[in-house]
C-alpha atoms as a PDB file:
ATOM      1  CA  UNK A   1       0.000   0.000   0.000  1.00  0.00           C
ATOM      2  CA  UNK A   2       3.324   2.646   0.655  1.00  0.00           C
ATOM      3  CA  UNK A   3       4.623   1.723  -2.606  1.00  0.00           C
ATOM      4  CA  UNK A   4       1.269   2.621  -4.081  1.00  0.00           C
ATOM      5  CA  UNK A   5       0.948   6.005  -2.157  1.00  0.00           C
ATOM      6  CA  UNK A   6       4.423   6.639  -3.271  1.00  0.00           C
ATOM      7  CA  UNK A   7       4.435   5.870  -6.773  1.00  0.00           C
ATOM      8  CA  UNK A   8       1.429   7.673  -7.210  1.00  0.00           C
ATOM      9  CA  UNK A   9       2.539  10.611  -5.323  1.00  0.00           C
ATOM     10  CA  UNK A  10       5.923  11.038  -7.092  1.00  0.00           C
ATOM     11  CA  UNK A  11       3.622  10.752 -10.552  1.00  0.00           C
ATOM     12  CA  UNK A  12       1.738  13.879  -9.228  1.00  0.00           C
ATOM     13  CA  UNK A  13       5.116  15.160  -8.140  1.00  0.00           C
ATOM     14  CA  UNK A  14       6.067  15.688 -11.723  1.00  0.00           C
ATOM     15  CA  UNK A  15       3.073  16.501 -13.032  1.00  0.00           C
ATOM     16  CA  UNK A  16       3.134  19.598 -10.860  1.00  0.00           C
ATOM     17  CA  UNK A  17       6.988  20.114 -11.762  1.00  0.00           C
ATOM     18  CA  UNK A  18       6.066  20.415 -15.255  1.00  0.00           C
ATOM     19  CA  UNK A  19       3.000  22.492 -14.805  1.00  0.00           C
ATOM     20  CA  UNK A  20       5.480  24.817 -12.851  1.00  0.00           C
ATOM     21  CA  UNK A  21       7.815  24.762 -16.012  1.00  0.00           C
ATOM     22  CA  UNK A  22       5.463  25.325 -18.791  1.00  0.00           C
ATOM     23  CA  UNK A  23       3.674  28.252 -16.506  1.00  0.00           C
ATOM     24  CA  UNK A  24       7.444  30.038 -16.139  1.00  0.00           C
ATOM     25  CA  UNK A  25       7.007  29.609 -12.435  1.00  0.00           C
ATOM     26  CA  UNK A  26      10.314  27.317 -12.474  1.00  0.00           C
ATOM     27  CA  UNK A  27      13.216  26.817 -14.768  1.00  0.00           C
ATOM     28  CA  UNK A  28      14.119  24.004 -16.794  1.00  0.00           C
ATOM     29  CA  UNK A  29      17.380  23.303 -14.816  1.00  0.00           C
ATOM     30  CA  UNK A  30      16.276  23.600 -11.487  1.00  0.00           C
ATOM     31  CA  UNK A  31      13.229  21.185 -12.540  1.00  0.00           C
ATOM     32  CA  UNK A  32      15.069  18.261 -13.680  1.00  0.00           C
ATOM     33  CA  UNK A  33      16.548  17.125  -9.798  1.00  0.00           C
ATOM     34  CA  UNK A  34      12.905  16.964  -8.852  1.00  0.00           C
ATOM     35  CA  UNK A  35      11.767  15.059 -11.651  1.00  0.00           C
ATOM     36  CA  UNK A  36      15.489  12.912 -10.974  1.00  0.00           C
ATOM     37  CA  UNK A  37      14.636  12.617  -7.668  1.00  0.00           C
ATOM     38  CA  UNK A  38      10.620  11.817  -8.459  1.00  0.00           C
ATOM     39  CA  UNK A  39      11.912   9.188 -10.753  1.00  0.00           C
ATOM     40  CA  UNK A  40      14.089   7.256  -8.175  1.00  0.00           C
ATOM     41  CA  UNK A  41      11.335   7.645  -5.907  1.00  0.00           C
ATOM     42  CA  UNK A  42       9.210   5.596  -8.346  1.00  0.00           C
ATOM     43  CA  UNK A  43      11.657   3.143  -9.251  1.00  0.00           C
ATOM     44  CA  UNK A  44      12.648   2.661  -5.356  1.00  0.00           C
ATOM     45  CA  UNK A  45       8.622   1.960  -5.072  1.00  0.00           C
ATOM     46  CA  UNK A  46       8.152  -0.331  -7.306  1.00  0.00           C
ATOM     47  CA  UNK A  47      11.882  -2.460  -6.810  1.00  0.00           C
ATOM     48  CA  UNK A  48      12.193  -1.881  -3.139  1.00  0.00           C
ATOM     49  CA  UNK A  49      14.462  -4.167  -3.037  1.00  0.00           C
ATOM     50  CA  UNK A  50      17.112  -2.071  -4.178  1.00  0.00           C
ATOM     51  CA  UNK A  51      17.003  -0.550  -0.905  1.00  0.00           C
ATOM     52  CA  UNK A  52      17.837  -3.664   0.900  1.00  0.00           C
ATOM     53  CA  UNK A  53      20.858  -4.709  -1.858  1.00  0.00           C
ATOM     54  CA  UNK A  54      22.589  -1.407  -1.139  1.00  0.00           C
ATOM     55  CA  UNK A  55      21.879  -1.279   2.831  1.00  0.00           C
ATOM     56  CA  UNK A  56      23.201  -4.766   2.788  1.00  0.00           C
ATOM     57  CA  UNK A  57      26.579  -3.796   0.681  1.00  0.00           C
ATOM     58  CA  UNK A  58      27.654  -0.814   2.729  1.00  0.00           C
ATOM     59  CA  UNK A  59      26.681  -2.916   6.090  1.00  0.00           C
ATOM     60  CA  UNK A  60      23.626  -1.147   7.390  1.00  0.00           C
ATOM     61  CA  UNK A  61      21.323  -2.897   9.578  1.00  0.00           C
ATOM     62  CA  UNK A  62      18.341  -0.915   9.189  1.00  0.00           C
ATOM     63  CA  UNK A  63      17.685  -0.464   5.999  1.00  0.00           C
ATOM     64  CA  UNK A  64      15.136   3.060   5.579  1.00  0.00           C
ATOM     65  CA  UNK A  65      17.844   4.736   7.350  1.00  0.00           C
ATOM     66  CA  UNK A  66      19.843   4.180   3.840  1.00  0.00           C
ATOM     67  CA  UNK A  67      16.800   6.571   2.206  1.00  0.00           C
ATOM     68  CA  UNK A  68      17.489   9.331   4.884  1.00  0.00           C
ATOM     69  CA  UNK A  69      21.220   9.186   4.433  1.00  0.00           C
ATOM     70  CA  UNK A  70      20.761   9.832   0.743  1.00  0.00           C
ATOM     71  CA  UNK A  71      17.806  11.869   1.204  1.00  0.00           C
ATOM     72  CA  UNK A  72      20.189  14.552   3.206  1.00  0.00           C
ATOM     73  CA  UNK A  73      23.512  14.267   0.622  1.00  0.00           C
ATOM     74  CA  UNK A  74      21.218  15.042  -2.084  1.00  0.00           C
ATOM     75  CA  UNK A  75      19.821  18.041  -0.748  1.00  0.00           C
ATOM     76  CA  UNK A  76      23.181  19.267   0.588  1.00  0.00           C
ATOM     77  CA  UNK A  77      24.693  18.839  -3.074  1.00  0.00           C
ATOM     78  CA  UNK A  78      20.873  20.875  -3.927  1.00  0.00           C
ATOM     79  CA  UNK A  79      21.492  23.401  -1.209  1.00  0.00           C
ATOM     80  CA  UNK A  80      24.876  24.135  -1.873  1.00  0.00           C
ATOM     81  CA  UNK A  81      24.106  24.752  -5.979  1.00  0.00           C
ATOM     82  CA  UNK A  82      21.652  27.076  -5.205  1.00  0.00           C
ATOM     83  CA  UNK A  83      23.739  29.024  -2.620  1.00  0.00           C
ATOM     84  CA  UNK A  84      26.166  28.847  -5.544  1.00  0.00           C
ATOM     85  CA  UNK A  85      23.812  30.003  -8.133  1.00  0.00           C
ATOM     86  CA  UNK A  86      22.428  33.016  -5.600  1.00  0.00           C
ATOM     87  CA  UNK A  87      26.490  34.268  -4.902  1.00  0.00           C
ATOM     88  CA  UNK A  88      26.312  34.598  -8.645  1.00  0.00           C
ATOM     89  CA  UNK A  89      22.995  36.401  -8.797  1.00  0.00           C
ATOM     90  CA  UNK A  90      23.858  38.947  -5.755  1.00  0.00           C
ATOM     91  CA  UNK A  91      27.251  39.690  -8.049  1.00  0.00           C
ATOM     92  CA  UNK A  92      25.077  40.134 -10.871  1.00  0.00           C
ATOM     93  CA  UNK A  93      22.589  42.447  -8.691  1.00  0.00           C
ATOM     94  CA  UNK A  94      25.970  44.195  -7.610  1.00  0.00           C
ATOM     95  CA  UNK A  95      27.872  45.110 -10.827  1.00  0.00           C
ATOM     96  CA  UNK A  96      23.930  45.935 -12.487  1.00  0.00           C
ATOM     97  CA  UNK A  97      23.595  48.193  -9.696  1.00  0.00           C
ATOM     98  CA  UNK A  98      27.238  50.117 -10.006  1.00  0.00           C
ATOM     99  CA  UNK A  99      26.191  49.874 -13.959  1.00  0.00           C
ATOM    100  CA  UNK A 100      23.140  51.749 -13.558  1.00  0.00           C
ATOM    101  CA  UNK A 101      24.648  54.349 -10.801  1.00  0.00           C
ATOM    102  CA  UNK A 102      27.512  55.206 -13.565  1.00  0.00           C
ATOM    103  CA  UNK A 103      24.926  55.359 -16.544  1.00  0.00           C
ATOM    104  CA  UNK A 104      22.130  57.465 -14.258  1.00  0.00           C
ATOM    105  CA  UNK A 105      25.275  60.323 -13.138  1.00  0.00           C
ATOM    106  CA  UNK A 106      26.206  60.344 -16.871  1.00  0.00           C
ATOM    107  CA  UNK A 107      22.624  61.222 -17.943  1.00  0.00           C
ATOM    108  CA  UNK A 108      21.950  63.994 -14.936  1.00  0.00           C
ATOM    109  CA  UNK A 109      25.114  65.560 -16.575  1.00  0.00           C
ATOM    110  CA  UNK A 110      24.314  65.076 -20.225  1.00  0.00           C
ATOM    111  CA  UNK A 111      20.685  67.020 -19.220  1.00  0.00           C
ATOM    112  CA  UNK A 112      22.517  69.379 -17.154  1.00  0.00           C
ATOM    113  CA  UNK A 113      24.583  70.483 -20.073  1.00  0.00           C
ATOM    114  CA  UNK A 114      21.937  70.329 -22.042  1.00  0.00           C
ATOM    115  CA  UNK A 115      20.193  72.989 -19.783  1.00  0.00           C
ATOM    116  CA  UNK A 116      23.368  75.288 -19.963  1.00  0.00           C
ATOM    117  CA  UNK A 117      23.079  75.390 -23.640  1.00  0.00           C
ATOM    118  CA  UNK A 118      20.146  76.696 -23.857  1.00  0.00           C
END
């Protein structure tokens, strides 16, 4: 009955991903992770064993605790791209900012001349 729940839930998962994409409320790159991650979901669901193979190999006795530990390293790895990608926004915001400062002065002169000459 889980694997049900889950299989269906990670189908709604992506249908709600996409929706998000095709309504510009999420970009293409941040959307394919979820739909990654939605997709192991579903596979994990339907082949739970796979949970239980790779517990086994790397010695754990209790095998959900396997889905947490990967659970958390994947959203580290997701929480440290999107610090990444928001460093590189904020020096985008930065040097726009400066940009727009430089080009504003230079056309409060250019009208101030502009004044004088006439």
């Amino acid at each position: 009955m889980i694997y049900s729940l889950a299989i269906v839930f990670s189908i709604v998962f992506i249908i709600f991903i996409i929706a998000l994409v095709r309504n510009n409320k999420l970009q293409e790159n941040y959307s394919i992770l979820w739909i990654i991650f939605s997709i192991g979901i579903v596979i994990l669901s339907i082949f739970p064993n796979i949970i239980n193979i790779v517990a086994n190999a790397l010695g754990v006795q209790y095998q959900p605790s396997i889905l947490y530990l990967f659970t958390f390293f994947i959203l580290a790895v997701y929480i440290i791209h999107l610090s990444i990608v928001l460093t590189k926004q904020n020096k985008m915001i930065v040097k726009l900012t400066q940009e727009l400062g430089i080009l504003k002065e230079k056309v409060d002169k250019n009208v101030k001349e502009n004044k004088n000459e006439k």
